[in-house]
PDB file of N, CA and C in Angstrom:
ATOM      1  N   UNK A   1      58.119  73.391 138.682  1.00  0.00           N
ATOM      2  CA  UNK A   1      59.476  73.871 138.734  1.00  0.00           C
ATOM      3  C   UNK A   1      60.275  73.004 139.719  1.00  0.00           C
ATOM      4  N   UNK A   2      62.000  72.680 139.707  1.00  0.00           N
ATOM      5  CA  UNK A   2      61.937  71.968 140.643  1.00  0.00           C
ATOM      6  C   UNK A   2      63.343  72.536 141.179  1.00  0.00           C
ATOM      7  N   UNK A   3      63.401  71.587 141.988  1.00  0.00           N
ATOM      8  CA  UNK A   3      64.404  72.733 143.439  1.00  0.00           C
ATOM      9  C   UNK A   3      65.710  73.420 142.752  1.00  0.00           C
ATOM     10  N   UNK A   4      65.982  73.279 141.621  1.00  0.00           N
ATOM     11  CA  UNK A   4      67.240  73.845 140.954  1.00  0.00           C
ATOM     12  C   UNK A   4      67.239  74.742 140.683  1.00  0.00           C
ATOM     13  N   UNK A   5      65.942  74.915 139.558  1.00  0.00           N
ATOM     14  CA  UNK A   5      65.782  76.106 139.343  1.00  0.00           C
ATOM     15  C   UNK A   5      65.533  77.232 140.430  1.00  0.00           C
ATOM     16  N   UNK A   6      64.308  76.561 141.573  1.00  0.00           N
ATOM     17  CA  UNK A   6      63.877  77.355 142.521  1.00  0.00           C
ATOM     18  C   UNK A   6      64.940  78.376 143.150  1.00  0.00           C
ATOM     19  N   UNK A   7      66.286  77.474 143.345  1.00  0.00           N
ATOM     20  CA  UNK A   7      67.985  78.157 144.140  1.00  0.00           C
ATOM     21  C   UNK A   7      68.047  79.035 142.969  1.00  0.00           C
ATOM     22  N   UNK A   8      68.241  79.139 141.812  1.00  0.00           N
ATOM     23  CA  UNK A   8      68.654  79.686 141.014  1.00  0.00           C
ATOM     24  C   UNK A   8      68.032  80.851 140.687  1.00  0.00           C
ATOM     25  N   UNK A   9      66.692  81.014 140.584  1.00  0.00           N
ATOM     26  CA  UNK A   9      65.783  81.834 140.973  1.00  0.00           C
ATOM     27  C   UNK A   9      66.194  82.847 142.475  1.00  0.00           C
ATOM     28  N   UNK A  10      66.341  82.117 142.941  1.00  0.00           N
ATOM     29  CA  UNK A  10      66.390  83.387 144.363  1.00  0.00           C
ATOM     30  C   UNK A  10      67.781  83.345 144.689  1.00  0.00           C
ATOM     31  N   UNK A  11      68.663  82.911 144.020  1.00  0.00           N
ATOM     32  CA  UNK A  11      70.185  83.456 144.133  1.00  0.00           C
ATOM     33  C   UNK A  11      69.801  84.699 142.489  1.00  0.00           C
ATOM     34  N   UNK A  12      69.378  84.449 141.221  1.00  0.00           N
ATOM     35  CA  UNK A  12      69.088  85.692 140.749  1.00  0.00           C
ATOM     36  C   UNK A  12      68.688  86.947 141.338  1.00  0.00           C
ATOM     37  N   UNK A  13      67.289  86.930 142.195  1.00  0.00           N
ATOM     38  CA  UNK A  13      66.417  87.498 142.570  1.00  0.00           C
ATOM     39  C   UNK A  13      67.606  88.367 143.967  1.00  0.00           C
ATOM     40  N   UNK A  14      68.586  87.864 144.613  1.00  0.00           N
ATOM     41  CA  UNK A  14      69.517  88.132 145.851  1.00  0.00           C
ATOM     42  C   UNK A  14      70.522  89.020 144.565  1.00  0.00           C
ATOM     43  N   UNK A  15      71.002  88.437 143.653  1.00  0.00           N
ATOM     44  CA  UNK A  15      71.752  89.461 142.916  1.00  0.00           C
ATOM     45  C   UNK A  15      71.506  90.635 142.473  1.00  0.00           C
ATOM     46  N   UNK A  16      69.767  90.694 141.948  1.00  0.00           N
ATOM     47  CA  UNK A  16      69.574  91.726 141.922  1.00  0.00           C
ATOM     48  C   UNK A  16      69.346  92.639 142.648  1.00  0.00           C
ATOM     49  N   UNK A  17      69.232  92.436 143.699  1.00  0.00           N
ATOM     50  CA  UNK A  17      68.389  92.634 145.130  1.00  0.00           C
ATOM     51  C   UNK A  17      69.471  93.935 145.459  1.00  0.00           C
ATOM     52  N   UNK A  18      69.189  95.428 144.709  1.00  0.00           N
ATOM     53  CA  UNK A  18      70.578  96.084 145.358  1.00  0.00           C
ATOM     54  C   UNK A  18      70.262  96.842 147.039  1.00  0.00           C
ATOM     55  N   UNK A  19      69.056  96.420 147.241  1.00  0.00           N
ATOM     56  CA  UNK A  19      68.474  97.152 148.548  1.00  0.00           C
ATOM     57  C   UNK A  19      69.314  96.423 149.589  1.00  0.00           C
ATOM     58  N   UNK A  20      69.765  95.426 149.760  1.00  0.00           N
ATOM     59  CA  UNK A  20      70.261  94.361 150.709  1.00  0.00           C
ATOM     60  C   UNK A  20      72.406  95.078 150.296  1.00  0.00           C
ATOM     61  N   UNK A  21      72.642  95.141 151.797  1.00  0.00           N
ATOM     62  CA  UNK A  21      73.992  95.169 151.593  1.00  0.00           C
ATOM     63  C   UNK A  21      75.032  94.329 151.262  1.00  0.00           C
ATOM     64  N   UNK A  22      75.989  94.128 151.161  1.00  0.00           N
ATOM     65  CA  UNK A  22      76.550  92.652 150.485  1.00  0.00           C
ATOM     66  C   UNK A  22      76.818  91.546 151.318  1.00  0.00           C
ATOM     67  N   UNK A  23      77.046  91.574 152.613  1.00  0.00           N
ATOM     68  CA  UNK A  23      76.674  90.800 153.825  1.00  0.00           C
ATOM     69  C   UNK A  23      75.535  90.157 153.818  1.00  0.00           C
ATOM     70  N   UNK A  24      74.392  90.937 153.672  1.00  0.00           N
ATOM     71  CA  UNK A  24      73.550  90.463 153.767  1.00  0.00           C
ATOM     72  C   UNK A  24      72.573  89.612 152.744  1.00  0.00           C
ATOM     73  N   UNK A  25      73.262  90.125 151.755  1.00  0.00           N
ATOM     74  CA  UNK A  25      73.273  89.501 150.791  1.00  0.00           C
ATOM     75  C   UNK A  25      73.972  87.887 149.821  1.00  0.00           C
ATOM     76  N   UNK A  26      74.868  87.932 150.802  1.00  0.00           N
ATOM     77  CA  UNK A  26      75.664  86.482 150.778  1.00  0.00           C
ATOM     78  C   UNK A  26      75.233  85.760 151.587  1.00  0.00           C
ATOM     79  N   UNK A  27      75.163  86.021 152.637  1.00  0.00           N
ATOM     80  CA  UNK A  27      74.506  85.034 153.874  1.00  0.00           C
ATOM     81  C   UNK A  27      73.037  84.791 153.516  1.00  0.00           C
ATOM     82  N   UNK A  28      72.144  85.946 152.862  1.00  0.00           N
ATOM     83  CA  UNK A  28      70.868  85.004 152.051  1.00  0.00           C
ATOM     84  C   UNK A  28      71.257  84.043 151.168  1.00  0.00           C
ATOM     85  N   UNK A  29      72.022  83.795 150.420  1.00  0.00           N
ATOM     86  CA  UNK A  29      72.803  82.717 149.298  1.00  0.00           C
ATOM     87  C   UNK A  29      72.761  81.642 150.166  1.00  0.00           C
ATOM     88  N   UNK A  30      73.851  81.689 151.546  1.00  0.00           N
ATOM     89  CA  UNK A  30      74.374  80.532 151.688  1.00  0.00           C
ATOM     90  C   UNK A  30      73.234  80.371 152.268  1.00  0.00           C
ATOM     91  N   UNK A  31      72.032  80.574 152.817  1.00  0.00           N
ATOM     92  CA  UNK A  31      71.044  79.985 153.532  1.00  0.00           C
ATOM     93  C   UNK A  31      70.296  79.390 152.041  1.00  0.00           C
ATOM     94  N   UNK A  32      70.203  80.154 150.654  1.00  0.00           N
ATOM     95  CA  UNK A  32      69.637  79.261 149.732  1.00  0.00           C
ATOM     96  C   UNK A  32      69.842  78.387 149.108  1.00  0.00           C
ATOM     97  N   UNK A  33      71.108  78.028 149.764  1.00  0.00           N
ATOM     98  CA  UNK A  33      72.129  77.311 148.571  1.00  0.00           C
ATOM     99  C   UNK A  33      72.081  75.973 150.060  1.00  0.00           C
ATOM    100  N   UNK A  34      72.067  76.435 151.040  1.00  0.00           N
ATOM    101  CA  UNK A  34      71.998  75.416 152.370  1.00  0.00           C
ATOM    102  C   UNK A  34      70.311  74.690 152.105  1.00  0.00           C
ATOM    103  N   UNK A  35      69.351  75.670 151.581  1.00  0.00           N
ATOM    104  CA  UNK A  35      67.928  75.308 151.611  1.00  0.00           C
ATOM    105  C   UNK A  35      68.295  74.055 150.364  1.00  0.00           C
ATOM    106  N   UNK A  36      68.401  74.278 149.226  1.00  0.00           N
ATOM    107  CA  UNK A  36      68.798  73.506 148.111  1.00  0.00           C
ATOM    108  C   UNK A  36      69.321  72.284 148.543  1.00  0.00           C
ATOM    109  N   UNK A  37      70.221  72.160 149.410  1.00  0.00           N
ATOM    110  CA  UNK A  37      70.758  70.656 149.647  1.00  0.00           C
ATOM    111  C   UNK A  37      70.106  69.928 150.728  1.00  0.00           C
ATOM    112  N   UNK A  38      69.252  70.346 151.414  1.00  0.00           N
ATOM    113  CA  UNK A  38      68.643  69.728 152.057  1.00  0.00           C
ATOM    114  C   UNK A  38      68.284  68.351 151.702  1.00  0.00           C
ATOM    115  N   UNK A  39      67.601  68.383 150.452  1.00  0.00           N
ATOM    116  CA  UNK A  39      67.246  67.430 149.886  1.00  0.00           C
ATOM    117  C   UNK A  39      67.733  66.114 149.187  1.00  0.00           C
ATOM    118  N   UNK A  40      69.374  66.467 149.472  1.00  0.00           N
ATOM    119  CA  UNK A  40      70.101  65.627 149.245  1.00  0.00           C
ATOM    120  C   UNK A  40      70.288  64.726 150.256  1.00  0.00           C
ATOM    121  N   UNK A  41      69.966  65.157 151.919  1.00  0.00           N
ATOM    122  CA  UNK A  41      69.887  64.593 152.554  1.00  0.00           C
ATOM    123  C   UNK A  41      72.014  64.146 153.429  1.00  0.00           C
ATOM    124  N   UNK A  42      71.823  62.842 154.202  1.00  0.00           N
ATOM    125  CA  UNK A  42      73.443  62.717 154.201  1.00  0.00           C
ATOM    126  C   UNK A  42      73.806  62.021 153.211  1.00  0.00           C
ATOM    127  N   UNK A  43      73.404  62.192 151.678  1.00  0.00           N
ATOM    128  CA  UNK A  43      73.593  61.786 150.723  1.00  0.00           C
ATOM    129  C   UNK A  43      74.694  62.367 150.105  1.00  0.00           C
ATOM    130  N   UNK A  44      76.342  62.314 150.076  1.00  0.00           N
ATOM    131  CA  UNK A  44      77.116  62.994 149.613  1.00  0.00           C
ATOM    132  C   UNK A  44      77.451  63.109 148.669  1.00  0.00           C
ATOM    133  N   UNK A  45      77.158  61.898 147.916  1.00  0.00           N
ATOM    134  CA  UNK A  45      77.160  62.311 146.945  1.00  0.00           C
ATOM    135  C   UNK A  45      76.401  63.216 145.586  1.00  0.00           C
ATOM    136  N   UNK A  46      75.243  63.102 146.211  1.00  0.00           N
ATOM    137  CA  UNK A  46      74.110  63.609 146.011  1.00  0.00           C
ATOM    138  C   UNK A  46      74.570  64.993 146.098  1.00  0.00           C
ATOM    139  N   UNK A  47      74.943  65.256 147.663  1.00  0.00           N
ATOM    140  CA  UNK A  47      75.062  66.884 147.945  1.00  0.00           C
ATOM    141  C   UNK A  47      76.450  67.157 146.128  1.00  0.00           C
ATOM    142  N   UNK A  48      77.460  66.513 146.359  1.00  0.00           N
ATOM    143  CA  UNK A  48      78.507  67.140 145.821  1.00  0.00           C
ATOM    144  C   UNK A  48      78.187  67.503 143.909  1.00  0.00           C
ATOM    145  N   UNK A  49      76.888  66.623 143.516  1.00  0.00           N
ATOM    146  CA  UNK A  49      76.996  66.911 142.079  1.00  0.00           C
ATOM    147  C   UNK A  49      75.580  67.818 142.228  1.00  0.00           C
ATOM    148  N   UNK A  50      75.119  68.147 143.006  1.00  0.00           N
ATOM    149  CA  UNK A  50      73.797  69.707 143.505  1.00  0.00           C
ATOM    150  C   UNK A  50      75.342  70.396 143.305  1.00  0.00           C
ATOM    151  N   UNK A  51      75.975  70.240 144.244  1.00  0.00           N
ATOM    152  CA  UNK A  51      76.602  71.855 143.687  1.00  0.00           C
ATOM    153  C   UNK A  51      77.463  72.094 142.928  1.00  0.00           C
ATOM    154  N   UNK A  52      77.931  70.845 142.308  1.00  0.00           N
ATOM    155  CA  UNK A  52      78.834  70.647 141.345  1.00  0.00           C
ATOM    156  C   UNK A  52      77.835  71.667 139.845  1.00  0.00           C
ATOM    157  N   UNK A  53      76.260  71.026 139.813  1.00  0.00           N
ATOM    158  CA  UNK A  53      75.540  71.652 139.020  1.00  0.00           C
ATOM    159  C   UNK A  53      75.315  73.316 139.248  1.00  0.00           C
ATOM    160  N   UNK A  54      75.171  73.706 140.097  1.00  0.00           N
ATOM    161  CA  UNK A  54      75.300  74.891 140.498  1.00  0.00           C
ATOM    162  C   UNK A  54      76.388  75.668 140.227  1.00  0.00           C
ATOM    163  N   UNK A  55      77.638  75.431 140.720  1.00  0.00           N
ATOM    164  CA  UNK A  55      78.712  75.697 140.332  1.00  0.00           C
ATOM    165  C   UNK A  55      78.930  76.007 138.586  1.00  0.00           C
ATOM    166  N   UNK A  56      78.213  75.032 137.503  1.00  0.00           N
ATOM    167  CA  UNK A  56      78.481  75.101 136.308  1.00  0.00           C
ATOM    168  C   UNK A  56      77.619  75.925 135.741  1.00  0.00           C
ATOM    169  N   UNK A  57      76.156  75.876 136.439  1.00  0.00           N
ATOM    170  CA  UNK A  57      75.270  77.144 136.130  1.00  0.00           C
ATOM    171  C   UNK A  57      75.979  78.714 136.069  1.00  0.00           C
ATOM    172  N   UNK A  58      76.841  78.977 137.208  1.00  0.00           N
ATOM    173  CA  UNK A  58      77.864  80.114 137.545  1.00  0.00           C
ATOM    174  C   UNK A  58      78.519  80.683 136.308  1.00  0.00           C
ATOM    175  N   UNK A  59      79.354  79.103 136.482  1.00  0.00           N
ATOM    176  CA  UNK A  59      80.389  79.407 135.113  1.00  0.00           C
ATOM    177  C   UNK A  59      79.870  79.487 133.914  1.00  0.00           C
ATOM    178  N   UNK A  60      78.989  79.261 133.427  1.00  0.00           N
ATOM    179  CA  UNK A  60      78.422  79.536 132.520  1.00  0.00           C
ATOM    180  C   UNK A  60      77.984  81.125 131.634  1.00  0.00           C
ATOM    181  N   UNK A  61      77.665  81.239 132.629  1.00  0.00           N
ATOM    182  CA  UNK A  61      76.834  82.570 133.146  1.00  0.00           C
ATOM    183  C   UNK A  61      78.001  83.957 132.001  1.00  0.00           C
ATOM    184  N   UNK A  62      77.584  84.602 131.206  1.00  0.00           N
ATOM    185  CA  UNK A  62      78.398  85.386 130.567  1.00  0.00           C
ATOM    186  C   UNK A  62      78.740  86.582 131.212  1.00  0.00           C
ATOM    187  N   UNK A  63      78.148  87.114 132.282  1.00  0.00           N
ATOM    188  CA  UNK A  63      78.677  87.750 133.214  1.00  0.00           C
ATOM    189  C   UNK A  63      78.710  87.618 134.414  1.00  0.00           C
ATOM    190  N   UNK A  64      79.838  87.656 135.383  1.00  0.00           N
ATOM    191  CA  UNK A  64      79.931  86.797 136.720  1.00  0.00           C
ATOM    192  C   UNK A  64      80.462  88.118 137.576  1.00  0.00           C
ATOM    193  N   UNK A  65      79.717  88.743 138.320  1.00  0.00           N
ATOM    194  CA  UNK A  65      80.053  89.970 139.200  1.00  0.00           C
ATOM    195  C   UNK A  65      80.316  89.283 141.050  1.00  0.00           C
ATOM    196  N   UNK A  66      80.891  90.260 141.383  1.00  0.00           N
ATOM    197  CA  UNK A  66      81.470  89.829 142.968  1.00  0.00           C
ATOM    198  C   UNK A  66      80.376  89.038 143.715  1.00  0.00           C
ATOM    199  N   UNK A  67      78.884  89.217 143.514  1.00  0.00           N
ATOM    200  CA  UNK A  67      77.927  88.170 144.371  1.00  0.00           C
ATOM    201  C   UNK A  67      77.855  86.819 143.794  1.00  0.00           C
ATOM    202  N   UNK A  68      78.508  86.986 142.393  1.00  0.00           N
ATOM    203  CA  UNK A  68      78.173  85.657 142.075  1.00  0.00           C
ATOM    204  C   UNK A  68      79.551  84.785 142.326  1.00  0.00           C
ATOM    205  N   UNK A  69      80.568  85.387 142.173  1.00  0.00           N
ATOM    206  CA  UNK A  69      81.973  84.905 142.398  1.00  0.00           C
ATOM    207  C   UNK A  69      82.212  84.572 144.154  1.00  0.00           C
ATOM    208  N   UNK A  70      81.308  85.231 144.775  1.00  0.00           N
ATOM    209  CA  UNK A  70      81.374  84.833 146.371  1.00  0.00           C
ATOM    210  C   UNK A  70      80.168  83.923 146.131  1.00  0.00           C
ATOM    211  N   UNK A  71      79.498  83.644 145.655  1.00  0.00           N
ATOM    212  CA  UNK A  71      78.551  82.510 145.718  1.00  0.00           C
ATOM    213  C   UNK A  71      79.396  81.381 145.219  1.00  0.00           C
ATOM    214  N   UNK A  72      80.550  81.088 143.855  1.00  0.00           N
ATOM    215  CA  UNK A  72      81.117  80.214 144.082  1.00  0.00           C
ATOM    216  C   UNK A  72      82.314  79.966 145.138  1.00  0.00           C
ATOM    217  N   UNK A  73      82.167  80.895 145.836  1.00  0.00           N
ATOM    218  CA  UNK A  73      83.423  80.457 146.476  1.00  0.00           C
ATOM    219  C   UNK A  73      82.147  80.056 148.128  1.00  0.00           C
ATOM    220  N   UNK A  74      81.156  80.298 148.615  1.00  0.00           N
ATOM    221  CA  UNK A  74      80.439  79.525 149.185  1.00  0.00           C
ATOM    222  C   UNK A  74      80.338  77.997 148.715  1.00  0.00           C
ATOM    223  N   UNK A  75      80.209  77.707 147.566  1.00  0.00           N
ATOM    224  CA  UNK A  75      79.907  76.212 146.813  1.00  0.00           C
ATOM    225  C   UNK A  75      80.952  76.091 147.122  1.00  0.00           C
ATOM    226  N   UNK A  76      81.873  76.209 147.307  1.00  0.00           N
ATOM    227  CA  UNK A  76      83.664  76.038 147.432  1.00  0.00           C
ATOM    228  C   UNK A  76      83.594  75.331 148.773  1.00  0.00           C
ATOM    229  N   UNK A  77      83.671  75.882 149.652  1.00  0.00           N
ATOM    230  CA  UNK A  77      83.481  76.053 150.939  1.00  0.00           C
ATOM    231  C   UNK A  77      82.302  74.640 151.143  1.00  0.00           C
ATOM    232  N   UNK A  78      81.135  74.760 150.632  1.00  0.00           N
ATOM    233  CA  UNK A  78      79.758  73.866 151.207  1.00  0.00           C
ATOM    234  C   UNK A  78      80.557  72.403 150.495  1.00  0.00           C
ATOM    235  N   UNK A  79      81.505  72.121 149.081  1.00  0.00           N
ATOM    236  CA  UNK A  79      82.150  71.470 149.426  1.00  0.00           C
ATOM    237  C   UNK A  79      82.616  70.374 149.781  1.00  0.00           C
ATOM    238  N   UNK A  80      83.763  71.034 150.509  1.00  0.00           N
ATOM    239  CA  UNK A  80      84.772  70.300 151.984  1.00  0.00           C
ATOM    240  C   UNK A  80      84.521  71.452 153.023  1.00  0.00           C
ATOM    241  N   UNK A  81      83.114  70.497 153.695  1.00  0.00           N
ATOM    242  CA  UNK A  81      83.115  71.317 154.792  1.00  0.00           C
ATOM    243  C   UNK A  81      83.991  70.834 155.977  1.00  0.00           C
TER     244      UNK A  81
END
């Protein structure tokens, strides 16, 4: 499996997650979505089409509820930081 899916996987797994409050639940995102780019390194461009892909995974998505719409607006944010 490789690191795309892996984010995608545990940003699912955080959506469903209704035990976690929504705080706490976004700030697990941006730490998975921060884990995910690691690997891009100070590679920016690298970082910007990781979340450019991410971002389109989102939109895609046939239903997009408030964790996932604050997850793009984290990708928003990660960015122009």
């Amino acid at each position: 499996m490789d690191s795309f899916t892996d984010c995608m996987d545990a940003l699912r797994a955080l959506s469903a997650d209704a035990s976690l409050d929504p705080a706490s639940r976004f700030l697990a995102a941006a730490r998975v979505i921060r884990h995910y780019l690691e690997q891009a390194g100070s590679n920016i461009r690298k970082r910007q089409s990781m979340l450019s892909k991410l971002n389109s995974e989102i939109v895609a998505m046939e239903e997009v509820d408030d964790f996932w719409s604050t997850v793009r607006d984290i990708i928003a944010q990660l960015r122009n930081p």
